[in-house]
Structures are given as C-alpha cells and as structure tokens.
PDB file of N, CA and C in Angstrom:
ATOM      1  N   UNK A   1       0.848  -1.168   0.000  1.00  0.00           N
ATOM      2  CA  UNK A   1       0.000   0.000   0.000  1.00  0.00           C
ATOM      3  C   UNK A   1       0.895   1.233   0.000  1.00  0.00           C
ATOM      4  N   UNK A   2       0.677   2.175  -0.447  1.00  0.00           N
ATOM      5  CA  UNK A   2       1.792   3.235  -0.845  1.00  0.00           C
ATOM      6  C   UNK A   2       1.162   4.197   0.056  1.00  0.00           C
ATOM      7  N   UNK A   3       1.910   5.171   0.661  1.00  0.00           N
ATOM      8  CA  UNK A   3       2.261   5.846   1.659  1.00  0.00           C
ATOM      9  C   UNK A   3       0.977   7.505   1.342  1.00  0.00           C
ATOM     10  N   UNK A   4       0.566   8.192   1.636  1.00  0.00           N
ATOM     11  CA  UNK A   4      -0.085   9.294   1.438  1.00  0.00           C
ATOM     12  C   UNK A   4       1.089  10.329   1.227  1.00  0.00           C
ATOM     13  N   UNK A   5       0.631  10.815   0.375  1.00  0.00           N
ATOM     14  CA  UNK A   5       1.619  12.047  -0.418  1.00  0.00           C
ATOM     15  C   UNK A   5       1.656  13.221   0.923  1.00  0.00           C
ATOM     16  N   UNK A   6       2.379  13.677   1.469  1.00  0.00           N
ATOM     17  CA  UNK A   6       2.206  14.871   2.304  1.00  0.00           C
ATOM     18  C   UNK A   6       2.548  16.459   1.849  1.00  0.00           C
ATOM     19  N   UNK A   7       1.888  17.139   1.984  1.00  0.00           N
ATOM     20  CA  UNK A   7       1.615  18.593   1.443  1.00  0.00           C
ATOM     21  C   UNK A   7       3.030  19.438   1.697  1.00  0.00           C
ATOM     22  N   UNK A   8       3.611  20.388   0.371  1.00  0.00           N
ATOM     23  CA  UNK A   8       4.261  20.522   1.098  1.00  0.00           C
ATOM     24  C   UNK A   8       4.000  21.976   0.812  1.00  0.00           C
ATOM     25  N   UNK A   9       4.263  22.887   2.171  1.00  0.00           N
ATOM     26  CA  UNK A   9       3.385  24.218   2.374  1.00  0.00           C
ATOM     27  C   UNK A   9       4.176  24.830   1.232  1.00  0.00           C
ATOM     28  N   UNK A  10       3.235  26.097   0.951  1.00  0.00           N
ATOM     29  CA  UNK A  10       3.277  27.074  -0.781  1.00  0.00           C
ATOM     30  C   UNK A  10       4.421  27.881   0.023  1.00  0.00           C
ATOM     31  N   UNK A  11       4.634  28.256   0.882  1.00  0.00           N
ATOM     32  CA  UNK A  11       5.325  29.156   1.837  1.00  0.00           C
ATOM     33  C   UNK A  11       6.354  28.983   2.829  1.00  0.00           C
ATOM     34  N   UNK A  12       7.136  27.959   2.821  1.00  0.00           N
ATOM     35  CA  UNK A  12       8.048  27.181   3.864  1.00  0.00           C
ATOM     36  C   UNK A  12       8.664  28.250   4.945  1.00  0.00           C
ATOM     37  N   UNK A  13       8.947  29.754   4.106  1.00  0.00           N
ATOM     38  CA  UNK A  13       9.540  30.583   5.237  1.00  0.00           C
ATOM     39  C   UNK A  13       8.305  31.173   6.125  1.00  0.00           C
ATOM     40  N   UNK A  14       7.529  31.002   5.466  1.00  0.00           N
ATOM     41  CA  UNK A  14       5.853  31.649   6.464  1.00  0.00           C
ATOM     42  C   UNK A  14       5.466  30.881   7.411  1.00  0.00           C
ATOM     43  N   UNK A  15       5.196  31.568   8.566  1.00  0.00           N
ATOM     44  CA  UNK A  15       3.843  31.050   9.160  1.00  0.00           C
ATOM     45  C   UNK A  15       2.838  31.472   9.692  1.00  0.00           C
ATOM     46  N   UNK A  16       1.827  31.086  10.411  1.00  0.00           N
ATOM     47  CA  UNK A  16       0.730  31.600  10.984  1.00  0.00           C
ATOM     48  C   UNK A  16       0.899  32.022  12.695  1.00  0.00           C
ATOM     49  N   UNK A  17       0.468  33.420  12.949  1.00  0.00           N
ATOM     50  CA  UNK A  17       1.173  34.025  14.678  1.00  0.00           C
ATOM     51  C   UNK A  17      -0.223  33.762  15.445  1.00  0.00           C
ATOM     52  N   UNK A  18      -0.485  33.251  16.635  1.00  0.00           N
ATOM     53  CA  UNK A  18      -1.579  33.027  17.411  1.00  0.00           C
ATOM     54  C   UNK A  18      -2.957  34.219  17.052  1.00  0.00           C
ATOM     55  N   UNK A  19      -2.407  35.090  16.323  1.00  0.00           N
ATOM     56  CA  UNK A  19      -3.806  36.084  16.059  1.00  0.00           C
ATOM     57  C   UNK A  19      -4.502  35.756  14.718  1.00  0.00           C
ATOM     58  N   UNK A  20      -3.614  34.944  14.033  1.00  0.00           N
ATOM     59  CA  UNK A  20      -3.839  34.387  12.488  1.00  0.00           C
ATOM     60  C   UNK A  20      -3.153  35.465  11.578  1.00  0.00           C
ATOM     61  N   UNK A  21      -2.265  36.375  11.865  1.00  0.00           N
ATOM     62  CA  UNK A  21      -1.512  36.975  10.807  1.00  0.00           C
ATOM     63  C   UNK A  21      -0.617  36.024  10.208  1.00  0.00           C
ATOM     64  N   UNK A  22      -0.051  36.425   9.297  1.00  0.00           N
ATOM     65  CA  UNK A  22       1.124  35.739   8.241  1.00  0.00           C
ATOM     66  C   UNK A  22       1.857  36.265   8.815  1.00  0.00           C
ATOM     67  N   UNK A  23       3.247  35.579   9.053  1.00  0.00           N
ATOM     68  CA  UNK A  23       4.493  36.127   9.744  1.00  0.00           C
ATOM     69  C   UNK A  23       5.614  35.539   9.030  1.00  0.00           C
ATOM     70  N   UNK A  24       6.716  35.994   9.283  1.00  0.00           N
ATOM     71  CA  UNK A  24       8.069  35.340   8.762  1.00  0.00           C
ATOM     72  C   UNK A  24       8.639  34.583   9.594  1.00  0.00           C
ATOM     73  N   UNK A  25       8.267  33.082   9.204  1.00  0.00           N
ATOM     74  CA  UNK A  25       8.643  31.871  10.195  1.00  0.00           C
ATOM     75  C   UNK A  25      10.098  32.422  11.374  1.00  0.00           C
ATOM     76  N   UNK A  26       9.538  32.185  12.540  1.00  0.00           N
ATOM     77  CA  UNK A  26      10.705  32.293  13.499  1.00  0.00           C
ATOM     78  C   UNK A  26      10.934  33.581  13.646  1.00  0.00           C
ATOM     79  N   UNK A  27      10.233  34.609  13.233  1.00  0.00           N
ATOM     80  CA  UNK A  27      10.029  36.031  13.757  1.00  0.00           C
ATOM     81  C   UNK A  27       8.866  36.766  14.260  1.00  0.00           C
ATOM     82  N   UNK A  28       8.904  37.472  14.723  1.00  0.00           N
ATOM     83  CA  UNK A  28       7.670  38.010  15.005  1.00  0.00           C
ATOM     84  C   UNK A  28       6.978  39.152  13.783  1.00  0.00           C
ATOM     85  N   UNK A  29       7.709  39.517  12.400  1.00  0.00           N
ATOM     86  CA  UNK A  29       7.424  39.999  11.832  1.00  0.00           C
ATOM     87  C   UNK A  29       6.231  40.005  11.210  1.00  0.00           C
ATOM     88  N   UNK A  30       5.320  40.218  10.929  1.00  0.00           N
ATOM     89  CA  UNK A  30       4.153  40.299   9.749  1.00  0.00           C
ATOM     90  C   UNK A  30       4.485  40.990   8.334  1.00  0.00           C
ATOM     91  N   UNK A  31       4.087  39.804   6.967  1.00  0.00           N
ATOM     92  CA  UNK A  31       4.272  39.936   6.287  1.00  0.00           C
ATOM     93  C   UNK A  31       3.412  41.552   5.840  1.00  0.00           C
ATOM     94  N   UNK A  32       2.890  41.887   6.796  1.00  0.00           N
ATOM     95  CA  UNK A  32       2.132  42.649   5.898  1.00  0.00           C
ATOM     96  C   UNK A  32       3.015  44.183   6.507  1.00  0.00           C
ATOM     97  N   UNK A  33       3.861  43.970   7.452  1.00  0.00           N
ATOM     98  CA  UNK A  33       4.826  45.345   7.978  1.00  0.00           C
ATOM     99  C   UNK A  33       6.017  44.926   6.658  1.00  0.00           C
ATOM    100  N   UNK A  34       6.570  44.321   6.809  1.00  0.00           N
ATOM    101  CA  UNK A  34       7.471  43.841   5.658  1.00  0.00           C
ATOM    102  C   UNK A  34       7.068  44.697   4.422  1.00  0.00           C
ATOM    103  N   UNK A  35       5.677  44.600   3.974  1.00  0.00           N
ATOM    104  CA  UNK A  35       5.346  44.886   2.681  1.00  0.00           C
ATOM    105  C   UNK A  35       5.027  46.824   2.638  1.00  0.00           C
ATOM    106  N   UNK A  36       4.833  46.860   3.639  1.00  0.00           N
ATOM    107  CA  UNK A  36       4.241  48.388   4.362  1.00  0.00           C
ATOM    108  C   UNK A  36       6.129  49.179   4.052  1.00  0.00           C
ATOM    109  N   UNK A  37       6.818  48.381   4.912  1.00  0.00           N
ATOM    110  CA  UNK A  37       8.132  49.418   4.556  1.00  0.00           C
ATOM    111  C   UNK A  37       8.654  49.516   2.831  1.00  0.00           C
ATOM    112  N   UNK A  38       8.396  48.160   2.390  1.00  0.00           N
ATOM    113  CA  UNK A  38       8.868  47.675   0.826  1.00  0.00           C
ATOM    114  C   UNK A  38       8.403  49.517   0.127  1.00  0.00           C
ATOM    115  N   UNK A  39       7.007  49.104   0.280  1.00  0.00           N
ATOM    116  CA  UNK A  39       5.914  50.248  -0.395  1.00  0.00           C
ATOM    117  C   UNK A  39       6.379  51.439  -0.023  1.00  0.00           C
ATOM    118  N   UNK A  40       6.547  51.719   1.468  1.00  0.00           N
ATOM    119  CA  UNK A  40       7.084  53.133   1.815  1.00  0.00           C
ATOM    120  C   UNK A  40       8.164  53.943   1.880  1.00  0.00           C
ATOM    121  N   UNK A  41       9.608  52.992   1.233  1.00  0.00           N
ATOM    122  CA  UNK A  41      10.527  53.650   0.884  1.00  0.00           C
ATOM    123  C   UNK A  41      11.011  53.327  -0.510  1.00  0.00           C
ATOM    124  N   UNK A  42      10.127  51.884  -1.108  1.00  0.00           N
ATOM    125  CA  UNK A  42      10.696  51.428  -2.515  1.00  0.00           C
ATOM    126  C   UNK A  42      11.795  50.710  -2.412  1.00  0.00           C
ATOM    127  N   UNK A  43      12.069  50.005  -1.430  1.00  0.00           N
ATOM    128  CA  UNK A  43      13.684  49.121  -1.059  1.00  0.00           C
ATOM    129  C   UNK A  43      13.001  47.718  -1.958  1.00  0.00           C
ATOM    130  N   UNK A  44      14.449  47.240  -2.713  1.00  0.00           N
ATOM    131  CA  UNK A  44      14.212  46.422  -3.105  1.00  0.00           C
ATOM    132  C   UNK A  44      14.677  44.668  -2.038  1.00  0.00           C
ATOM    133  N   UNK A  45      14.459  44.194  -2.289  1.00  0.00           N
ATOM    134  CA  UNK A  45      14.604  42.694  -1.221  1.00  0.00           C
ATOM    135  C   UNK A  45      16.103  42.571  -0.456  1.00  0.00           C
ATOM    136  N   UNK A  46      16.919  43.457  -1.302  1.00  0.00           N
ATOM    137  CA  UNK A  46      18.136  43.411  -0.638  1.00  0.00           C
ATOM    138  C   UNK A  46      18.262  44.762  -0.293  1.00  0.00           C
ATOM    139  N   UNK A  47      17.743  45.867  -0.167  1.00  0.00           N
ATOM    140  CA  UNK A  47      17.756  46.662   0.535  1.00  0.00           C
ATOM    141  C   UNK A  47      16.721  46.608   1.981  1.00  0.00           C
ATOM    142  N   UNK A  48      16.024  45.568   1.875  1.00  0.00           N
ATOM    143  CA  UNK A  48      15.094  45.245   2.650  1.00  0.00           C
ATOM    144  C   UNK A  48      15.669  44.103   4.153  1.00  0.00           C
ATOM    145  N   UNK A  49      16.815  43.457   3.218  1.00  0.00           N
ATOM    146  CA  UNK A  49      17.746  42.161   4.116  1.00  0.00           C
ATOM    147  C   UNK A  49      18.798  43.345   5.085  1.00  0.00           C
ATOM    148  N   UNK A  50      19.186  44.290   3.899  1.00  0.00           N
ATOM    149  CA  UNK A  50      20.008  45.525   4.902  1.00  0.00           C
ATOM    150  C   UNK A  50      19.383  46.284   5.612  1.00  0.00           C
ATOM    151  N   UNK A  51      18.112  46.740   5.757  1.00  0.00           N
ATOM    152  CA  UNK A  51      17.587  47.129   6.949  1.00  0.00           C
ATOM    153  C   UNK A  51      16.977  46.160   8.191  1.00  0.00           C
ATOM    154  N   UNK A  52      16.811  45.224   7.407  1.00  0.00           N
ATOM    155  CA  UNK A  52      16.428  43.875   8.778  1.00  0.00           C
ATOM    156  C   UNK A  52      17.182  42.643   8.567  1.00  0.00           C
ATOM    157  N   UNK A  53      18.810  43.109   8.892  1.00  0.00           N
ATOM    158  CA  UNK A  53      19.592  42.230   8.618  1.00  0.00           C
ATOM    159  C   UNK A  53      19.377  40.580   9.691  1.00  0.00           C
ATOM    160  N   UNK A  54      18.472  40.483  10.174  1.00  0.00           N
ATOM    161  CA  UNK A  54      17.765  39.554  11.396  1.00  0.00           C
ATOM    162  C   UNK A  54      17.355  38.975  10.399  1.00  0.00           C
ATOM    163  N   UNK A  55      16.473  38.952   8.915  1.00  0.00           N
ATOM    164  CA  UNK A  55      15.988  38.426   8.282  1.00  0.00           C
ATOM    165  C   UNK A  55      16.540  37.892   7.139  1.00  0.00           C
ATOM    166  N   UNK A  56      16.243  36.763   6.954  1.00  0.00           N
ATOM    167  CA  UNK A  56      16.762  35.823   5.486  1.00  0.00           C
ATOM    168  C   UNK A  56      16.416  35.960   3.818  1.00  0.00           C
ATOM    169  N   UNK A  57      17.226  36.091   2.913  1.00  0.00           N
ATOM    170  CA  UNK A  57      16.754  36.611   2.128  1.00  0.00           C
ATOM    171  C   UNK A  57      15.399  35.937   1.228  1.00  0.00           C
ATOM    172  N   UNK A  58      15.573  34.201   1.884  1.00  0.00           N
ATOM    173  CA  UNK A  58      14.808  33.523   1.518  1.00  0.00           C
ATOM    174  C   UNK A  58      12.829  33.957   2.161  1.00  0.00           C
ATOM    175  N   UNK A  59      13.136  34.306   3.284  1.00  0.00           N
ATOM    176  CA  UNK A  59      11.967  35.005   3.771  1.00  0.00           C
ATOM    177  C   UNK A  59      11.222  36.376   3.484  1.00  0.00           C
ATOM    178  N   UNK A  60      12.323  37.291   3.045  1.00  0.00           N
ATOM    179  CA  UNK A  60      12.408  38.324   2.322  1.00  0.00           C
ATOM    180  C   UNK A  60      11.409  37.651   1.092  1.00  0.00           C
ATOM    181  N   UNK A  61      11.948  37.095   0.278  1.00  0.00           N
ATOM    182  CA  UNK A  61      11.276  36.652  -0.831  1.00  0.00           C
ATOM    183  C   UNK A  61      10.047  36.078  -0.802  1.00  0.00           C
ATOM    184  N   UNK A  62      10.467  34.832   0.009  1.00  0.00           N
ATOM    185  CA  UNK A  62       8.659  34.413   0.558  1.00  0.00           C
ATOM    186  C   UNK A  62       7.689  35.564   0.950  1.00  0.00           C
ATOM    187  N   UNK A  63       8.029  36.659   1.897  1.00  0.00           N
ATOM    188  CA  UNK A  63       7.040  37.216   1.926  1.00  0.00           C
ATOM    189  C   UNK A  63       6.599  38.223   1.034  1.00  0.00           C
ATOM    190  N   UNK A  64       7.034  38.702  -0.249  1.00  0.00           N
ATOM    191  CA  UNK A  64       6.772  39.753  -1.525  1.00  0.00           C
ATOM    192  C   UNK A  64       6.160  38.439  -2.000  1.00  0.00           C
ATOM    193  N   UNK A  65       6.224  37.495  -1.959  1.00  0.00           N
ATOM    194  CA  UNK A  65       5.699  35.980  -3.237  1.00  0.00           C
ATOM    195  C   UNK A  65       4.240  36.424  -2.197  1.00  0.00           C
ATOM    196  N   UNK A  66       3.941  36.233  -1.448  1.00  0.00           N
ATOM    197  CA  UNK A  66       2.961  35.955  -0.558  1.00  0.00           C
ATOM    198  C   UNK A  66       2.133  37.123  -1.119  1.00  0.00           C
ATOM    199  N   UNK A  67       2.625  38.235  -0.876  1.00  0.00           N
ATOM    200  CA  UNK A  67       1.951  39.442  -1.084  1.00  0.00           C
ATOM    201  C   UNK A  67       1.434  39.210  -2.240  1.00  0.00           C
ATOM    202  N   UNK A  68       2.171  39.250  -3.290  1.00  0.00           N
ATOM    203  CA  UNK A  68       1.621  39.498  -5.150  1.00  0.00           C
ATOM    204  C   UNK A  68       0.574  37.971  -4.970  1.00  0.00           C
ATOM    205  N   UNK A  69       0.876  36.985  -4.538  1.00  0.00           N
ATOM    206  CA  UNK A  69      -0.135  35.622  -4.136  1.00  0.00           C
ATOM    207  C   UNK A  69      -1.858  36.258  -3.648  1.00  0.00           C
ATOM    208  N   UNK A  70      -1.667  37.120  -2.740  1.00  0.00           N
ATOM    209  CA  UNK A  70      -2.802  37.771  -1.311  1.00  0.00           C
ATOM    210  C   UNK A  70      -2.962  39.120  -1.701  1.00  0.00           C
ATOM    211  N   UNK A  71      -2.286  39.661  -3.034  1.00  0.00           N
ATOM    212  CA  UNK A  71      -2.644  41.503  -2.764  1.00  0.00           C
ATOM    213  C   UNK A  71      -3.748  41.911  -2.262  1.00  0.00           C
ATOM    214  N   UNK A  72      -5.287  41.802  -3.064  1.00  0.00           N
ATOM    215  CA  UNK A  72      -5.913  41.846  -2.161  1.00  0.00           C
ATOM    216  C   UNK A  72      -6.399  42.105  -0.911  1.00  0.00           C
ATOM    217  N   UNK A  73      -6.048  40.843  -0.419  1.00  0.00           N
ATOM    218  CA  UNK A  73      -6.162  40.712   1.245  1.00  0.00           C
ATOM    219  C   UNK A  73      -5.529  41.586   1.756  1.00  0.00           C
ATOM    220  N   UNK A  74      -4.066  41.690   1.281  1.00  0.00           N
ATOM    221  CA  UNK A  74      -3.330  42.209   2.247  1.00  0.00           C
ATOM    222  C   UNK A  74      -3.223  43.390   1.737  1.00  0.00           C
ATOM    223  N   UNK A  75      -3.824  43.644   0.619  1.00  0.00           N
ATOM    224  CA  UNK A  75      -3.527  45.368   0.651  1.00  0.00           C
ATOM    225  C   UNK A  75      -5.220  45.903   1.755  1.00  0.00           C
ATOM    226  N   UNK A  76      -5.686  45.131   1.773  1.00  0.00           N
ATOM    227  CA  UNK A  76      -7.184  44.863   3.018  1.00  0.00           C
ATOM    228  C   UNK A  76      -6.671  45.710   4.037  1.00  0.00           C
ATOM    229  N   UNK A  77      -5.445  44.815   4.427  1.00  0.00           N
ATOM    230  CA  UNK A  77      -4.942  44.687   5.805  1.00  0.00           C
ATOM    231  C   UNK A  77      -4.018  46.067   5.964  1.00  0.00           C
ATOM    232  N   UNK A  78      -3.451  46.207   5.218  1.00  0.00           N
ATOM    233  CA  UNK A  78      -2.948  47.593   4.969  1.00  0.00           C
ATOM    234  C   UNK A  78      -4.208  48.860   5.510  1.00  0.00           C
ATOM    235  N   UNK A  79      -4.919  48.715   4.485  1.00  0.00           N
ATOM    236  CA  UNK A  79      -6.024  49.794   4.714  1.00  0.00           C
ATOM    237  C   UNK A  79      -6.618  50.071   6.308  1.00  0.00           C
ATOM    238  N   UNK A  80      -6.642  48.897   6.587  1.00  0.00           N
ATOM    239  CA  UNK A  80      -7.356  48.432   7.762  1.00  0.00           C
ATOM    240  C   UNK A  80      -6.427  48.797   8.819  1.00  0.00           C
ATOM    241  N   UNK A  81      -5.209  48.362   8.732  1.00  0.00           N
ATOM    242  CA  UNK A  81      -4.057  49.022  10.160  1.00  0.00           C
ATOM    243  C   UNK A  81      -4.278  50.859   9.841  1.00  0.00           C
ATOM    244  N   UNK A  82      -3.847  51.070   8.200  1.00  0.00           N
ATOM    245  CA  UNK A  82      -3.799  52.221   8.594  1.00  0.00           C
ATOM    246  C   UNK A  82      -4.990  53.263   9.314  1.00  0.00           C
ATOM    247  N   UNK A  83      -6.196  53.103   8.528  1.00  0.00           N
ATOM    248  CA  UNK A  83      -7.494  53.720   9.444  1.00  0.00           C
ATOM    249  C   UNK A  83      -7.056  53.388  11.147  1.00  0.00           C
ATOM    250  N   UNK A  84      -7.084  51.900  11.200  1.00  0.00           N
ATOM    251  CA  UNK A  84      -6.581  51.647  12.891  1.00  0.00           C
ATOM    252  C   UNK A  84      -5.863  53.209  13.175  1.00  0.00           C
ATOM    253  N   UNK A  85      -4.929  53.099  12.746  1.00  0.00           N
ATOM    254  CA  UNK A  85      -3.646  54.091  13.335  1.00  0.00           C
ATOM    255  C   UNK A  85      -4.210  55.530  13.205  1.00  0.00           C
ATOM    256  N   UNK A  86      -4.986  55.823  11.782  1.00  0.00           N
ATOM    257  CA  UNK A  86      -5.813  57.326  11.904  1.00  0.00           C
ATOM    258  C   UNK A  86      -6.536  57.831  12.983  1.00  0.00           C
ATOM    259  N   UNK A  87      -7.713  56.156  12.864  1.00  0.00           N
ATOM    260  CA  UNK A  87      -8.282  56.744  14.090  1.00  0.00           C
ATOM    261  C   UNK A  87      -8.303  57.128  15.609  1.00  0.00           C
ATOM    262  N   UNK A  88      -7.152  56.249  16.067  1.00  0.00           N
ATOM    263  CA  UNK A  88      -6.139  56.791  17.090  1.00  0.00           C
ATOM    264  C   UNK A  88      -5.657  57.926  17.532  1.00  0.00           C
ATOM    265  N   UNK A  89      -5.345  58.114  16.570  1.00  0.00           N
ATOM    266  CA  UNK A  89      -4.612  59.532  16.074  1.00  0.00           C
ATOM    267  C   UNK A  89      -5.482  60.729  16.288  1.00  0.00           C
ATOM    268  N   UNK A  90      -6.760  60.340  15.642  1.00  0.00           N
ATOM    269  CA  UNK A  90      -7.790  61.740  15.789  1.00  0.00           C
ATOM    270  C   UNK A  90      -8.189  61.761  17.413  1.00  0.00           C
ATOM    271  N   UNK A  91      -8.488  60.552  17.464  1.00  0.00           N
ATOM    272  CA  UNK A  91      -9.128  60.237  19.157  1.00  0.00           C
ATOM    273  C   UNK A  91      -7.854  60.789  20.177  1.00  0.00           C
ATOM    274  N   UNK A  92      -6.510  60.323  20.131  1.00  0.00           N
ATOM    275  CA  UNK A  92      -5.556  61.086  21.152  1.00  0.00           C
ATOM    276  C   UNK A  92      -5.499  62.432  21.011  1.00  0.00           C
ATOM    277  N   UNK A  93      -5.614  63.257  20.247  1.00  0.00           N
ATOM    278  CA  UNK A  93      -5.753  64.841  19.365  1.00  0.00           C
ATOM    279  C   UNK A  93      -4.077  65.085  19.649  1.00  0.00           C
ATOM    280  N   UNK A  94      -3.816  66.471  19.670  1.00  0.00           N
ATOM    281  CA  UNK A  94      -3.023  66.474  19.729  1.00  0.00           C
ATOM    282  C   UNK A  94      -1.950  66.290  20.741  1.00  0.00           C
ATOM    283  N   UNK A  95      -0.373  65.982  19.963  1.00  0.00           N
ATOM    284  CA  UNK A  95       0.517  65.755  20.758  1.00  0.00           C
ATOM    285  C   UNK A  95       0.913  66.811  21.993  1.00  0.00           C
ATOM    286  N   UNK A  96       1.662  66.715  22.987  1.00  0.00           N
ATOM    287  CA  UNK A  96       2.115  67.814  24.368  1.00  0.00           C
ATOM    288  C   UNK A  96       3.308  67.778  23.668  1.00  0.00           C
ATOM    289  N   UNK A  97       4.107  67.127  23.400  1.00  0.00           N
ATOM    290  CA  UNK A  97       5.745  67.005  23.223  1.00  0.00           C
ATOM    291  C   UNK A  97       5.655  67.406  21.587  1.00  0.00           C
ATOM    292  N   UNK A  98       4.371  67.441  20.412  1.00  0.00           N
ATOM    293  CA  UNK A  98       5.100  67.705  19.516  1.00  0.00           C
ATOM    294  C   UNK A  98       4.518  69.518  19.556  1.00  0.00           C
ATOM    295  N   UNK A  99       3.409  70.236  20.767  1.00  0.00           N
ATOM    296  CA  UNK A  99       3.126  71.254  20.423  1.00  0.00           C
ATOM    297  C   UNK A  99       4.500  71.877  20.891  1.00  0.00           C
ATOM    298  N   UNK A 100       5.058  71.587  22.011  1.00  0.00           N
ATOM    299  CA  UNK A 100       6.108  72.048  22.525  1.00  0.00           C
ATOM    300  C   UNK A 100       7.405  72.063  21.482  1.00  0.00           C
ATOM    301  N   UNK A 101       7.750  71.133  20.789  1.00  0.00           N
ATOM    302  CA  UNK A 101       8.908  71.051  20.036  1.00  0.00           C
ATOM    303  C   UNK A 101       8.617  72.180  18.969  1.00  0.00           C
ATOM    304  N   UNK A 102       7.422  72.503  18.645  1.00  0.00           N
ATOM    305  CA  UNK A 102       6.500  73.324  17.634  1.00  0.00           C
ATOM    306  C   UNK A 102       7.149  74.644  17.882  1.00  0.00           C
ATOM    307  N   UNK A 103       6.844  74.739  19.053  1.00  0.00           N
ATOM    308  CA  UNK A 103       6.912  76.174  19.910  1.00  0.00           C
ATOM    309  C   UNK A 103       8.777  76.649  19.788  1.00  0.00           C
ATOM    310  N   UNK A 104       9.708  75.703  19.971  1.00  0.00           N
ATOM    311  CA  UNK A 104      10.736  76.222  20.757  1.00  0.00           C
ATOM    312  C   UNK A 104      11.425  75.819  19.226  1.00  0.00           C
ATOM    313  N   UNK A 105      10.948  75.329  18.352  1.00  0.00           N
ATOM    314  CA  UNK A 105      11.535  75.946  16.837  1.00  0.00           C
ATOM    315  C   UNK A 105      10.984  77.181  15.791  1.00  0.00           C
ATOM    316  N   UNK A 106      10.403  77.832  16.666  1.00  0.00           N
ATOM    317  CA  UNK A 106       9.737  78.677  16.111  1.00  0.00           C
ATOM    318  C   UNK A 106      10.889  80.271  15.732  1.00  0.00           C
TER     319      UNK A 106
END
C-alpha cells in the first residue's frame, strides 16, 4: 500500500502568529509590515535584508511571493491598520511634546 503524499506548504519561510496573521517563520514579523516598509521607501529585497539584517533573504522573498499571491487581502490589511492608526490619532488629538517642540523651533 503506498504511503499518502504529504503537502508541502506554498510558503516554507511563512507562518501563521496566534492572532492568524502571516508572519516570517521564526520572527515576530508580519508579512504585511514587511510589505508596508517595501511600499514606503521602494527598497528592493536586498535593501530590505540591509535594513532587517535579522531576516533571510529567503523570507524576504517568501514574503513579496505571498503578497503578489494575497494583494488583495493584504492590501485589506494595509487599509485596515492604517485607518486603525488614523483613528487613534484623531481620538488622542493632539501631541504635548510635539506642540512644545512646535513652539521652541519657532
């Protein structure tokens, strides 16, 4: 009788973090911060390994494969942190330390 074929994951450097985000196996990273800096300065995968030299380039890669795989979703998830972070933002109003820094460069 021949053996059952076992799966082998689309994503080997990925995994799943107790909240159900995508992460970069063995970090606490989320693929979707990964993709947030990619987008916000234009670093390419090895400018991306030189700012998070902690990370592998193989994971680096897995997680841009993941992304163009999930855009979608994860451009979702994008939208969704950032409002998170807006609406924060409006609700704390303004900063004490940045009216002050305001003031004494004036």
């Amino acid at each position: 009788m021949s053996q059952p074929a076992t799966a082998t994951p689309a994503y080997p450097h990925l995994a799943t973090n107790a909240q159900g985000a995508v992460v970069l196996a063995g970090t606490t990273m989320k693929v979707v911060e990964l993709v947030m800096a990619q987008r916000a300065h234009g670093w390419s995968p090895e400018e991306l390994h030189f700012q998070f030299p902690h990370l592998h380039l193989g994971h680096i890669h897995a997680a841009l494969a993941y992304y163009w795989d999930h855009k979608a979703e994860v451009d979702a998830d994008i939208d969704r942190e950032t409002e998170y972070v807006e609406q924060a933002r409006r609700e704390a109003g303004p900063s004490v330390i940045a009216a002050k820094l305001g003031r004494t460069q004036r």
